[in-house]
C-alpha atoms as a PDB file:
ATOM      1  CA  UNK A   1      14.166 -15.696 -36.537  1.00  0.00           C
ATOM      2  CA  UNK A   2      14.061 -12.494 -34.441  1.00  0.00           C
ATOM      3  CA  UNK A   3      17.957 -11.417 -33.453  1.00  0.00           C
ATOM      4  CA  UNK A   4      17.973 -10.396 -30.069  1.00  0.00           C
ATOM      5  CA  UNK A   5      21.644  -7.997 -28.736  1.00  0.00           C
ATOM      6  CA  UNK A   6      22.720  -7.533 -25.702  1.00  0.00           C
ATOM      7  CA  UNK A   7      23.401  -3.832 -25.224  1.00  0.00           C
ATOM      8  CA  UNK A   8      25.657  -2.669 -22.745  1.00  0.00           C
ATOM      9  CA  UNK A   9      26.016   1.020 -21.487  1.00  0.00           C
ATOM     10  CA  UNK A  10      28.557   2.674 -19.195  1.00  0.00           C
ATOM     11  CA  UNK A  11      27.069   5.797 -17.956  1.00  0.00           C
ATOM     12  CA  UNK A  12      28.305   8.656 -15.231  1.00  0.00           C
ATOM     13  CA  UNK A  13      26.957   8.310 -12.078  1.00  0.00           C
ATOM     14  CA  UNK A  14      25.290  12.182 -12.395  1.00  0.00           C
ATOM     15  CA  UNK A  15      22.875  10.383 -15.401  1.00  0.00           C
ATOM     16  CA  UNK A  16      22.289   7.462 -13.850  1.00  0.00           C
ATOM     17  CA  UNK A  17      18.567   8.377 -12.728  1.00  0.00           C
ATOM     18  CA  UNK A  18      17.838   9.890 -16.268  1.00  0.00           C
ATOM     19  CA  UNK A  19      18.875   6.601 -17.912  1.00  0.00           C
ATOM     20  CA  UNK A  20      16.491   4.746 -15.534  1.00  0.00           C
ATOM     21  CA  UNK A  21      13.860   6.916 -16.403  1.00  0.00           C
ATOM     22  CA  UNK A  22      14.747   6.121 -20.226  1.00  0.00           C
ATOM     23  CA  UNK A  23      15.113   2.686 -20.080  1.00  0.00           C
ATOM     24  CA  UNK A  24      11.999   1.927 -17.789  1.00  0.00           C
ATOM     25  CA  UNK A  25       9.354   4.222 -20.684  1.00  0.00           C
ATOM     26  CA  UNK A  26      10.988   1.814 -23.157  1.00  0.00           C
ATOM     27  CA  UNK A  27       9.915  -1.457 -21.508  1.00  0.00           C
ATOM     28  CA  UNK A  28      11.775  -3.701 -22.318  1.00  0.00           C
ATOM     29  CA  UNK A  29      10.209  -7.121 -21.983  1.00  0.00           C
ATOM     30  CA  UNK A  30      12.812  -8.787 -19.992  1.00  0.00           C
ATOM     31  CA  UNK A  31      13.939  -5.388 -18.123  1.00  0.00           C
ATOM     32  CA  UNK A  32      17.688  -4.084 -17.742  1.00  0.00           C
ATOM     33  CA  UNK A  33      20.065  -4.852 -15.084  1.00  0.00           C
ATOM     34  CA  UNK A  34      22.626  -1.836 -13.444  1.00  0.00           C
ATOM     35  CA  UNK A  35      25.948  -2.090 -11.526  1.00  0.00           C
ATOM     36  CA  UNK A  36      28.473   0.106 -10.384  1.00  0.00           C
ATOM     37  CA  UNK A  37      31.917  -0.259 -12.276  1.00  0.00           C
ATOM     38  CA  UNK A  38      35.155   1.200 -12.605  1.00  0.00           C
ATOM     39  CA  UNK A  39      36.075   2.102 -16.014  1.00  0.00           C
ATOM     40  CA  UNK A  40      39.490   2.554 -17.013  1.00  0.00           C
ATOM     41  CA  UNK A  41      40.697   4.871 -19.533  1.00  0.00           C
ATOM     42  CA  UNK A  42      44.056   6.284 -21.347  1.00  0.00           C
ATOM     43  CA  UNK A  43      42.847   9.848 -20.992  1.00  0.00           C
ATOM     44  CA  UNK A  44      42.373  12.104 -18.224  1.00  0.00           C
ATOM     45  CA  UNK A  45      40.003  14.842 -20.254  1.00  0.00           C
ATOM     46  CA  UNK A  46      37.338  14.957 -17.327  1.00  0.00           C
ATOM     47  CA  UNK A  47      38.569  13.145 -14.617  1.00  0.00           C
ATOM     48  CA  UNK A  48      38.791  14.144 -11.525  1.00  0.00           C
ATOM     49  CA  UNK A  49      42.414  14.750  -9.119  1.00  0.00           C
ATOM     50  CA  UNK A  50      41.592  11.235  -7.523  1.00  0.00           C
ATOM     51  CA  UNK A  51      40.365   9.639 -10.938  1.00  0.00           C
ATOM     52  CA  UNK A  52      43.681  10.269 -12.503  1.00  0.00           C
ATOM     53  CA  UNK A  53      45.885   9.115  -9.509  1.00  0.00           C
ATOM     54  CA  UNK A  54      44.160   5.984  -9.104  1.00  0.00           C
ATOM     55  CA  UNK A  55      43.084   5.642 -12.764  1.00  0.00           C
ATOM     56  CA  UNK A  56      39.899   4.505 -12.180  1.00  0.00           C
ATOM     57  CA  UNK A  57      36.668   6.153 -12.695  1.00  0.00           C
ATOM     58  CA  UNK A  58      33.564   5.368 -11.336  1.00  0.00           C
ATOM     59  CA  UNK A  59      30.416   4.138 -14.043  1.00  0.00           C
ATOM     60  CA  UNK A  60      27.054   2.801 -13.547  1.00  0.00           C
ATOM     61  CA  UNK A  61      26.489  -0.037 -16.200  1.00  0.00           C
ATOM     62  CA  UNK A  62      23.486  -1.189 -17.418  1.00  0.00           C
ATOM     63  CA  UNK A  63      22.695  -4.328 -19.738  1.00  0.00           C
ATOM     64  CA  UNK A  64      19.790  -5.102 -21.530  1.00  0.00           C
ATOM     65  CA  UNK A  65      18.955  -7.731 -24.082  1.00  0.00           C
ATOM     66  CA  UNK A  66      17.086  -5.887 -27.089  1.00  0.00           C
ATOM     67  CA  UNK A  67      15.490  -7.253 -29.766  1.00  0.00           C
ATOM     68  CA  UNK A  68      16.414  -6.467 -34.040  1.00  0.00           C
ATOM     69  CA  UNK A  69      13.045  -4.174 -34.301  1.00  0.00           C
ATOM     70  CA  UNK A  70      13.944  -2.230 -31.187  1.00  0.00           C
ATOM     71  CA  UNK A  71      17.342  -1.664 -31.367  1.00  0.00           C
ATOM     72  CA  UNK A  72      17.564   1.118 -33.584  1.00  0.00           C
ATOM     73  CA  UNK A  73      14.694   2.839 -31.427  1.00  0.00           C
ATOM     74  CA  UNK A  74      16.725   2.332 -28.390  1.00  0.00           C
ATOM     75  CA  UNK A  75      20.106   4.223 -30.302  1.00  0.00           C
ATOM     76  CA  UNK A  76      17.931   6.869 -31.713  1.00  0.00           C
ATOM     77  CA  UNK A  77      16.499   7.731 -28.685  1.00  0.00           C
ATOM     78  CA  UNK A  78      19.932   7.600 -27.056  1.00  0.00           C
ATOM     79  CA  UNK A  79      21.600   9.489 -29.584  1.00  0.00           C
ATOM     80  CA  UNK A  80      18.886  12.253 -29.063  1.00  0.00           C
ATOM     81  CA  UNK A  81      18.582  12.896 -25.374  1.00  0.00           C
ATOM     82  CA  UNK A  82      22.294  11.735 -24.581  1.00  0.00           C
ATOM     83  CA  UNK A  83      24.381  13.298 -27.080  1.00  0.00           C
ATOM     84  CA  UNK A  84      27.989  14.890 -25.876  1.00  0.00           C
ATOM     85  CA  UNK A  85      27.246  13.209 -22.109  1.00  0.00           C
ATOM     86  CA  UNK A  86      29.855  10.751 -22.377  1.00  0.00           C
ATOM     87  CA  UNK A  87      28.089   7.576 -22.446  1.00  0.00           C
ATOM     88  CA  UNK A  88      30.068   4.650 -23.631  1.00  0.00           C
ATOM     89  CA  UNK A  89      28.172   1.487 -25.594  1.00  0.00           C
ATOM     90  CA  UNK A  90      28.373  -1.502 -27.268  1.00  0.00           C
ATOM     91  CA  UNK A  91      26.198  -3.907 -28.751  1.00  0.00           C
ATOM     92  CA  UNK A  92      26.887  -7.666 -28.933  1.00  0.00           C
ATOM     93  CA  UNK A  93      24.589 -10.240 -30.661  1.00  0.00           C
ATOM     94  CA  UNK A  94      23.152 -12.859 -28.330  1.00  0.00           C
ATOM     95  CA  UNK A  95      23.513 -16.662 -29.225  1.00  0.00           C
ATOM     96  CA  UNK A  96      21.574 -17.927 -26.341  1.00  0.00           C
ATOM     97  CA  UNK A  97      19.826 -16.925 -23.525  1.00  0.00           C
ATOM     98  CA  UNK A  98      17.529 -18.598 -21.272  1.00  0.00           C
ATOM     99  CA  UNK A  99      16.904 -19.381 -17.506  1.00  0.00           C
ATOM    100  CA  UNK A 100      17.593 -22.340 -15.360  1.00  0.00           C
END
């Protein structure tokens, strides 16, 4: 049995169009989804005047279910045209997925 993972990614908004770019040459076979989210830290390092008064700051998320084979590919890839930018991950195994 293939393990399939669903990765999640919280990106700044200035990369969001280079992770696009990214994701889309990987093709994934059942594509990524994006949303805009607030992500909520302990530390200001970075953050703007407003982003520390409200302590909020704004992320594009993406989610895409990846399968055991490609998964490494995907962090590799990641690790080399992202490193230092700040993107947050994690990676969470999938028990089921389907559609109704």
């Amino acid at each position: 049995m293939n393990k399939e993972y669903l990765v999640t990614l919280n990106v700044p908004p200035t990369l969001e169009e280079m992770v696009v770019d990214c994701l889309l040459m990987m093709e994934f076979e059942q594509g990524f989804s994006s949303m805009q989210v607030s992500a909520h830290h302990h530390e200001n390092k970075g953050l703007s005047v407003t982003e520390q008064v409200t302590g909020r700051q704004k992320r594009i998320r993406f989610q895409m279910y990846v399968n055991g084979a490609n998964l490494a590919t995907l962090l590799a890839q990641f690790r080399d045209e992202f490193s230092g930018s700040g993107i947050q991950y994690w990676i969470s195994p999938v028990l089921e997925n389907g559609a109704f």
